[in-house]
Protein backbone atom coordinates (compact mmCIF):
# COMPACT_ATOMS: atom_id res chain seq x y z
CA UNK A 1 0.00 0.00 0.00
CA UNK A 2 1.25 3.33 -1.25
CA UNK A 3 -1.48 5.35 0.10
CA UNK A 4 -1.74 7.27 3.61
CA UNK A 5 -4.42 5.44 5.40
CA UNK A 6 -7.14 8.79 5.75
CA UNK A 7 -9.04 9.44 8.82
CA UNK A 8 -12.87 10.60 8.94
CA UNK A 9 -14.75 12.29 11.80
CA UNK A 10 -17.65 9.99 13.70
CA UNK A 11 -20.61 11.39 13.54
CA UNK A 12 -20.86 15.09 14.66
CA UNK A 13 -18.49 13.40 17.74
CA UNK A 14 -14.99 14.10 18.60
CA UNK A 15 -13.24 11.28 17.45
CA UNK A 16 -11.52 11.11 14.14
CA UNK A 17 -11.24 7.07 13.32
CA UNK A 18 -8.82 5.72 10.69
CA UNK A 19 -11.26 4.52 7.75
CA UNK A 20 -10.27 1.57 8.14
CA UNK A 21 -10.75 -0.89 11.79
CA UNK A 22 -9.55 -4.05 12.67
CA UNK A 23 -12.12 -6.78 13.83
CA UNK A 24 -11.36 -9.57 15.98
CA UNK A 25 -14.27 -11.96 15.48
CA UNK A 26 -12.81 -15.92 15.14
CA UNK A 27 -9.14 -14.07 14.73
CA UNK A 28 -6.88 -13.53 17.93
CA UNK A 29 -8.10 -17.33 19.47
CA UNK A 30 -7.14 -18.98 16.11
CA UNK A 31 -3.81 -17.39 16.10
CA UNK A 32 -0.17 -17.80 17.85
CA UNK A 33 -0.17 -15.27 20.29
CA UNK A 34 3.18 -14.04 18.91
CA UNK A 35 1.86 -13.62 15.05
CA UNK A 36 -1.23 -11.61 16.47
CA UNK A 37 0.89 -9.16 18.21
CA UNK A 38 2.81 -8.95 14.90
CA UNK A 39 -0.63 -8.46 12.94
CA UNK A 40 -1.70 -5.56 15.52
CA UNK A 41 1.31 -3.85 15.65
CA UNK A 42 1.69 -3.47 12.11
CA UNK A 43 -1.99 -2.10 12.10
CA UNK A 44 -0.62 0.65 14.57
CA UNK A 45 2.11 1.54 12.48
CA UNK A 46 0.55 0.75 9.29
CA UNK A 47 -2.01 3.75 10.71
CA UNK A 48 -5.23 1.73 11.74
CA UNK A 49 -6.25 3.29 14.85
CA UNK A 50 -9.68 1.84 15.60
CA UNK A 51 -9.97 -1.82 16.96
CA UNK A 52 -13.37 -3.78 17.76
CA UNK A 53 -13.00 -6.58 20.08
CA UNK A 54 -16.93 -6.47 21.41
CA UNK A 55 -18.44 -8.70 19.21
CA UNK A 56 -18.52 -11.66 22.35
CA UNK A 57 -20.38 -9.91 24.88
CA UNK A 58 -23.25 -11.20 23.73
CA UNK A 59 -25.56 -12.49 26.74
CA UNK A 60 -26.16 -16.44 26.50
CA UNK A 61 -23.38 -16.82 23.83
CA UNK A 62 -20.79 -19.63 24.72
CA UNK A 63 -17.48 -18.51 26.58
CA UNK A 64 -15.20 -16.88 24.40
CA UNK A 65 -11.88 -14.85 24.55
CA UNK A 66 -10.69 -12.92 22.07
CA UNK A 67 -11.48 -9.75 24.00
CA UNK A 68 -9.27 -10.94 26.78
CA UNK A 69 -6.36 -11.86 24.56
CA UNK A 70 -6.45 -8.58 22.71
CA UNK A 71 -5.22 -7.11 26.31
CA UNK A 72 -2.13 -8.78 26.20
CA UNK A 73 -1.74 -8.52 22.73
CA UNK A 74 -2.00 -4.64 22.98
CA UNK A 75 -0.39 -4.23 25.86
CA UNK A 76 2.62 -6.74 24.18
CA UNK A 77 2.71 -3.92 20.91
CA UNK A 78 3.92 -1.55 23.70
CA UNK A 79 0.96 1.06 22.43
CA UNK A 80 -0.30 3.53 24.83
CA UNK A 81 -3.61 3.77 25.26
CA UNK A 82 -4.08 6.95 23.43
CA UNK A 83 -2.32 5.42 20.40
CA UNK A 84 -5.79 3.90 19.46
CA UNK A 85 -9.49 3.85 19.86
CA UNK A 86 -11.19 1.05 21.29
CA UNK A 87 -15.00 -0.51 20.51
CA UNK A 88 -16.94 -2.28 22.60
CA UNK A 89 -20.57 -4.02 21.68
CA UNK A 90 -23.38 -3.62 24.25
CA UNK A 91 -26.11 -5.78 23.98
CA UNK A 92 -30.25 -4.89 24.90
CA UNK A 93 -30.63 -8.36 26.14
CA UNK A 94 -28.23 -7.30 28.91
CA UNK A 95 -29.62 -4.78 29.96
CA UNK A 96 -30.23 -3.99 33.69
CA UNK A 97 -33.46 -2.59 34.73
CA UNK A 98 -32.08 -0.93 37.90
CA UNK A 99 -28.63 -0.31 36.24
CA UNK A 100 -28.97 0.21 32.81
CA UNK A 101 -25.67 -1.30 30.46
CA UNK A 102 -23.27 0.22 33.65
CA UNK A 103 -22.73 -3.37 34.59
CA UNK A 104 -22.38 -4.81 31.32
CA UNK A 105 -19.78 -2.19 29.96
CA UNK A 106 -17.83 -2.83 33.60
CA UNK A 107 -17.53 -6.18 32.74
CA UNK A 108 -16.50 -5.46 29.14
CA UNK A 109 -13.90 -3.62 30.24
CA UNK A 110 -12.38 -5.08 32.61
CA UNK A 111 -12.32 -8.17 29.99
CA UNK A 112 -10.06 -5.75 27.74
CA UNK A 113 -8.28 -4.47 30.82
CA UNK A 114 -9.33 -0.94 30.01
CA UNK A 115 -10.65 2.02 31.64
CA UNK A 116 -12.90 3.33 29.07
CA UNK A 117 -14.40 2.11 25.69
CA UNK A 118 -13.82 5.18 22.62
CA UNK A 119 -17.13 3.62 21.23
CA UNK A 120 -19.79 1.11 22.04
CA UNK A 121 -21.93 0.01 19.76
CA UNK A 122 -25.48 -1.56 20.66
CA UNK A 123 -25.95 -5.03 19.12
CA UNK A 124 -29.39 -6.15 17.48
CA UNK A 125 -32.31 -4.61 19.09
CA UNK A 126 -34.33 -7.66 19.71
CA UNK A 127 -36.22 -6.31 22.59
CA UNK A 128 -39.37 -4.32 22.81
CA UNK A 129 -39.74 -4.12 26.37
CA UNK A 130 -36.74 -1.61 27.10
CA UNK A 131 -37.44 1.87 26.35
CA UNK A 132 -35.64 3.90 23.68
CA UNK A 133 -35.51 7.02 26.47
CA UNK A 134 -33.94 5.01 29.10
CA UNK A 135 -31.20 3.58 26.62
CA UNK A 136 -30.30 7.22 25.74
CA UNK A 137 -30.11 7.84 29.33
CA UNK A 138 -28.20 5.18 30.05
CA UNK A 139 -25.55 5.73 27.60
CA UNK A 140 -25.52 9.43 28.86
CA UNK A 141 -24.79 8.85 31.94
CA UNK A 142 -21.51 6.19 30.92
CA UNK A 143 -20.51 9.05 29.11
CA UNK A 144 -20.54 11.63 31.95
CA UNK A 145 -18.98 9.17 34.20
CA UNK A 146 -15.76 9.06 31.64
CA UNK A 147 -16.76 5.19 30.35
CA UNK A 148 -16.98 6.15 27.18
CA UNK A 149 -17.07 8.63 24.09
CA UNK A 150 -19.64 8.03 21.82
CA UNK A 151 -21.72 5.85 20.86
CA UNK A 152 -23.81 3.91 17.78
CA UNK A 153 -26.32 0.84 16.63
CA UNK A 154 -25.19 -2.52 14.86
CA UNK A 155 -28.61 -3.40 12.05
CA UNK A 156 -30.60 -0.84 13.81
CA UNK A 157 -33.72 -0.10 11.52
CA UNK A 158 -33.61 3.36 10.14
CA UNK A 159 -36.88 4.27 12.17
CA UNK A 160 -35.53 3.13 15.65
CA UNK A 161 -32.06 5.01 14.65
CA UNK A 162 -34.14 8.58 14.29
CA UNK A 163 -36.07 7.85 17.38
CA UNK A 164 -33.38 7.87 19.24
CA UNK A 165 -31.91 11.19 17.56
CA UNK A 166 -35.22 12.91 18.57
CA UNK A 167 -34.73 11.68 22.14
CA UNK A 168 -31.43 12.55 22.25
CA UNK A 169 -32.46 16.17 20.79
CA UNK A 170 -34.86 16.64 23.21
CA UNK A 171 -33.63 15.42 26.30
CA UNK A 172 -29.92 16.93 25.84
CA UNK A 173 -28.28 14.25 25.75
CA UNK A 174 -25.42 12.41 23.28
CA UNK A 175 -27.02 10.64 20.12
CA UNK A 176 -26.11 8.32 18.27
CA UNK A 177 -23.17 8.73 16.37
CA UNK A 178 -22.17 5.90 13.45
CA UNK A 179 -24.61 2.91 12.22
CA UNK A 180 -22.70 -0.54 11.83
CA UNK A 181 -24.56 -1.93 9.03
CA UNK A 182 -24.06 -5.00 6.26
CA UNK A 183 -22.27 -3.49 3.64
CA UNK A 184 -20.96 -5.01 0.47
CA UNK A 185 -21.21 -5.40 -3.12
CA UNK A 186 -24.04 -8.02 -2.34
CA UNK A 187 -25.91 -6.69 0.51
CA UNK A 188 -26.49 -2.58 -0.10
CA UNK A 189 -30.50 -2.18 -0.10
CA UNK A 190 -30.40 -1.29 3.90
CA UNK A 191 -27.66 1.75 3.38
CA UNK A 192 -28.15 2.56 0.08
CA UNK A 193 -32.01 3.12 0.68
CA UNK A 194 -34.11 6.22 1.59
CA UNK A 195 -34.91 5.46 4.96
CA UNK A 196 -30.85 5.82 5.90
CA UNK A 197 -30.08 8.78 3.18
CA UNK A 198 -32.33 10.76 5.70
CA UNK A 199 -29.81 9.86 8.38
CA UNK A 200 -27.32 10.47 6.82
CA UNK A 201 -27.81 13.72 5.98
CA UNK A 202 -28.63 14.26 9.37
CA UNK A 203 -25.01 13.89 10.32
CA UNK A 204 -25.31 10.22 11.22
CA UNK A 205 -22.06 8.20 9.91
CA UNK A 206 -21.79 3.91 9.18
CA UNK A 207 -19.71 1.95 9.74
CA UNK A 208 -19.07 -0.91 7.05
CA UNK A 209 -19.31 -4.47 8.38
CA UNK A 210 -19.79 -8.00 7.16
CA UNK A 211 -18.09 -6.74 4.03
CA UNK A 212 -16.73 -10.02 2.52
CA UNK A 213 -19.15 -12.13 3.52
CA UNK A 214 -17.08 -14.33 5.85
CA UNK A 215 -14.80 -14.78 3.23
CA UNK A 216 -17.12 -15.34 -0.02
CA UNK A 217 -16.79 -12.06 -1.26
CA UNK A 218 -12.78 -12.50 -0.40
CA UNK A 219 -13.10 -15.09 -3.94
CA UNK A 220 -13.65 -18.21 -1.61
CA UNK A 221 -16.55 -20.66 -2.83
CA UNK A 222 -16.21 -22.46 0.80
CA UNK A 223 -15.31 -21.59 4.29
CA UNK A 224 -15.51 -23.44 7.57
CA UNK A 225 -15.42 -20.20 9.10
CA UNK A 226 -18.87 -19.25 10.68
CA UNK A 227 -20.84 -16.35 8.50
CA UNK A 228 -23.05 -13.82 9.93
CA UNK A 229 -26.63 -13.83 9.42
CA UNK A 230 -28.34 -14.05 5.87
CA UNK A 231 -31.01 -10.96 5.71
CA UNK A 232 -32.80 -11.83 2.46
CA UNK A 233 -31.73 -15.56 1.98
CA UNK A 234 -28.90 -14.44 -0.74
CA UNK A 235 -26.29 -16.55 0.41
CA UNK A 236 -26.32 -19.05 -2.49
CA UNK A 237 -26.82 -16.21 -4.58
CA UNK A 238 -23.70 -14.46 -3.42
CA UNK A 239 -21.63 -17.93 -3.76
CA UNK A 240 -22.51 -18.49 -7.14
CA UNK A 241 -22.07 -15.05 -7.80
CA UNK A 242 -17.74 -15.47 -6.69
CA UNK A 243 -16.56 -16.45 -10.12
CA UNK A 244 -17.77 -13.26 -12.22
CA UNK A 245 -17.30 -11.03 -8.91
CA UNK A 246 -13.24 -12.95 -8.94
CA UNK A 247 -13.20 -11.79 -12.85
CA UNK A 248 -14.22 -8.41 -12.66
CA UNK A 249 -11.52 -8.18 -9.79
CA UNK A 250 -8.65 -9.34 -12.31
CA UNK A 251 -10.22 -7.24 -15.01
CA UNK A 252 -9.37 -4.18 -12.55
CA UNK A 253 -6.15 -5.53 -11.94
CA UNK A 254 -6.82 -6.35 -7.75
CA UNK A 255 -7.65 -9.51 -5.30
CA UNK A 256 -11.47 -9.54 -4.74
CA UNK A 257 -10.80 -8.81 -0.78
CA UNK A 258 -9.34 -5.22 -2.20
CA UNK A 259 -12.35 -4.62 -4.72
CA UNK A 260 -14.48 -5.90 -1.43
CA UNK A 261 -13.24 -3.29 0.77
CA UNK A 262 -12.61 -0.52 -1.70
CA UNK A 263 -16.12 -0.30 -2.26
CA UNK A 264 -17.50 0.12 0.72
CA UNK A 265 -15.13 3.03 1.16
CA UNK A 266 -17.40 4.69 -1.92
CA UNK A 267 -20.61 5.38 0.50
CA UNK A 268 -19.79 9.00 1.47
CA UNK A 269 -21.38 7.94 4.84
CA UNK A 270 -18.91 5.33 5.39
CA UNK A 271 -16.37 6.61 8.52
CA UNK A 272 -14.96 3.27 8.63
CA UNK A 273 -14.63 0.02 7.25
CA UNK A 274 -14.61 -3.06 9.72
CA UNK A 275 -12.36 -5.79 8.63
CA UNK A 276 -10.78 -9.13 9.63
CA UNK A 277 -7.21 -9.87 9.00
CA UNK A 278 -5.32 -13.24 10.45
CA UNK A 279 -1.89 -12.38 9.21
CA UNK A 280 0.75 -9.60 8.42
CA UNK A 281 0.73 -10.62 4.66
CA UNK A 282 -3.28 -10.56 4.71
CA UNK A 283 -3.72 -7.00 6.43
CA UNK A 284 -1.23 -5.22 4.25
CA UNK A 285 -3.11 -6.69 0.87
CA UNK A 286 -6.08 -5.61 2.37
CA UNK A 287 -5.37 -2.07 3.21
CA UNK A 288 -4.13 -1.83 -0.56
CA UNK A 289 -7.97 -1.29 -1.34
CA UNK A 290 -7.02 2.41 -0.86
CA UNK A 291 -5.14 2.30 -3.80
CA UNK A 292 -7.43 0.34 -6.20
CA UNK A 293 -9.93 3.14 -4.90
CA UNK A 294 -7.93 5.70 -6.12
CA UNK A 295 -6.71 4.24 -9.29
CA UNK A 296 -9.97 2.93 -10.40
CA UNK A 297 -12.36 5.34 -8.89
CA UNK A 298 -15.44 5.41 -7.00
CA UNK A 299 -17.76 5.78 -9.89
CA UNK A 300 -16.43 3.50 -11.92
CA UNK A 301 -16.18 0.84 -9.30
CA UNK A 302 -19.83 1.56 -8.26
CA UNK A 303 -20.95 1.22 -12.16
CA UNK A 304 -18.83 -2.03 -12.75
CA UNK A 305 -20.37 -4.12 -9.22
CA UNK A 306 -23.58 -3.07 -10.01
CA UNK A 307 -24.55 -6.65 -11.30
CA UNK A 308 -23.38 -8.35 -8.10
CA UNK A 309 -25.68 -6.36 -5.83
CA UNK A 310 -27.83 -9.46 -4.78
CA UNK A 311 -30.47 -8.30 -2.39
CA UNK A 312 -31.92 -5.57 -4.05
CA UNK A 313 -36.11 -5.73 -3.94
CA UNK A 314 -35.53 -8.19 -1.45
CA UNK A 315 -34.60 -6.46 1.74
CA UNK A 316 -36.48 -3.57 3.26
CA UNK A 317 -34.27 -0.82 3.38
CA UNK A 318 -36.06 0.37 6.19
CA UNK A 319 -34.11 -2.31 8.31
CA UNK A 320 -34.79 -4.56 10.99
């Protein structure tokens, strides 16, 4: 990679996040503990500066510790804490009625052996009994207590995202700041819709996730590897869909992980990208997506993955 990794603003907030972050989903636990400090470290210098590790907070989920190992493989890199951002998830099903996500967050942290969380991001809203005020509440008052900085939704629907902008608006408090949505070549009818445009403009930024499609959209036709949820039942669609989308990528003279990534990076919402990497060799081929951006050009890669956009008229871009 040849090109200065950029940085864009989060939301109306004050942190500035590298446009590109490092996941950690199935990654640090699969990996010598020596190679992942190597991987993160050349993130750091390579000038990735956010880093999600809260995808396994999830309440009821098996035990899992990737959060845990990425405190010793941070602390190992020898970065200071203000050397990157962290992101945590928070999930409604934990949620406390006396206590709000306090506990939860505590716990988080002290997984990650940190003091505060840059951003936490609320996982799938799959419960109608909390209410939208107290969660804005609740994240208000982690932020005045110096827990953390900002916050956002992961698959939100666009609906539930502006209610929470009007509370936030009208009780004084912070608002949302960044949507983590499914965003790909395949999957685009949620944040290329109306509903979100109107967010958007409202200052509101996303956060690309789920971008390769555990590895399909990376040219693989086969992964042991488990795969996030299929909105839309376009899975088999996507899969046979790898050999043109692996042409095209040739064609513009890239590996279909870079053509992946560099067009989410096209969405003038789009603060930051999320992405896994399990080696040194891996990450750097993946960050050269800035260049194929720059070469090719966000039109013309728009125009030319056009036919690979799988769930269109099949997804409510409304959301969840």
């Amino acid at each position: 990679m040849t090109t200065p990794i950029p940085r864009r603003r989060i939301g109306r907030s004050e942190l500035e996040t590298s446009i590109f972050a490092l996941g950690s989903w199935h990654i640090y636990d699969r990996m010598h503990f020596e190679d992942a400090v190597d991987l993160v470290r050349t993130a750091l210098d390579s000038g990735i500066t956010l880093f999600d590790v809260g995808v396994y907070g999830a309440p009821g989920m098996p035990p899992a510790f990737t959060d845990v190992l990425f405190s010793a493989i941070i602390r190992a890199t020898g970065a200071r804490r203000d050397d990157y951002l962290l992101s945590e998830k928070l999930w409604v099903e934990g949620w406390d009625d006396e206590a709000g996500f306090r506990p939860q967050l505590e716990r988080a942290l002290f997984r990650v052996g940190a003091e505060h969380a840059d951003l936490v991001v609320l996982g799938d809203l799959r419960r109608d009994d909390v209410a939208l005020r107290d969660i804005v509440l609740s994240l208000a008052e982690l932020r005045k207590a110096g827990m953390i900085r900002a916050w956002g939704v992961n698959n939100w629907s666009a609906s539930s995202v502006q209610s929470l902008l009007d509370i936030a608006a009208a009780e004084g408090a912070p608002a949302p700041e960044i949507a983590q949505l499914k965003y790909s070549v395949s999957r685009r009818a949620i944040p290329d819709g109306e509903p979100f445009a109107r967010l958007w403009e409202q200052g509101l930024s996303m956060q690309a996730s789920d971008v390769m499609e555990g590895g399909y959209l990376a040219g693989k036709v086969a992964t042991e590897r488990e795969v996030g949820r299929d909105p839309g039942g376009i899975r088999q669609r996507i899969i046979d869909d790898v050999p043109g989308f692996v042409g095209l990528a040739e064609d513009l003279g890239c590996t279909p992980a870079q053509l992946a990534i560099a067009f989410t990076l096209t969405h003038p919402a789009t603060a930051t990208t999320l992405f896994g990497a399990s080696s040194v060799g891996q990450l750097e081929a993946n960050l050269g997506s800035l260049d194929v951006l720059h070469r090719v050009g966000a039109e013309e890669i728009r125009a030319r993955v056009e036919p690979f956009w799988a769930d269109r008229g099949l997804v409510d871009p409304e959301g969840p």
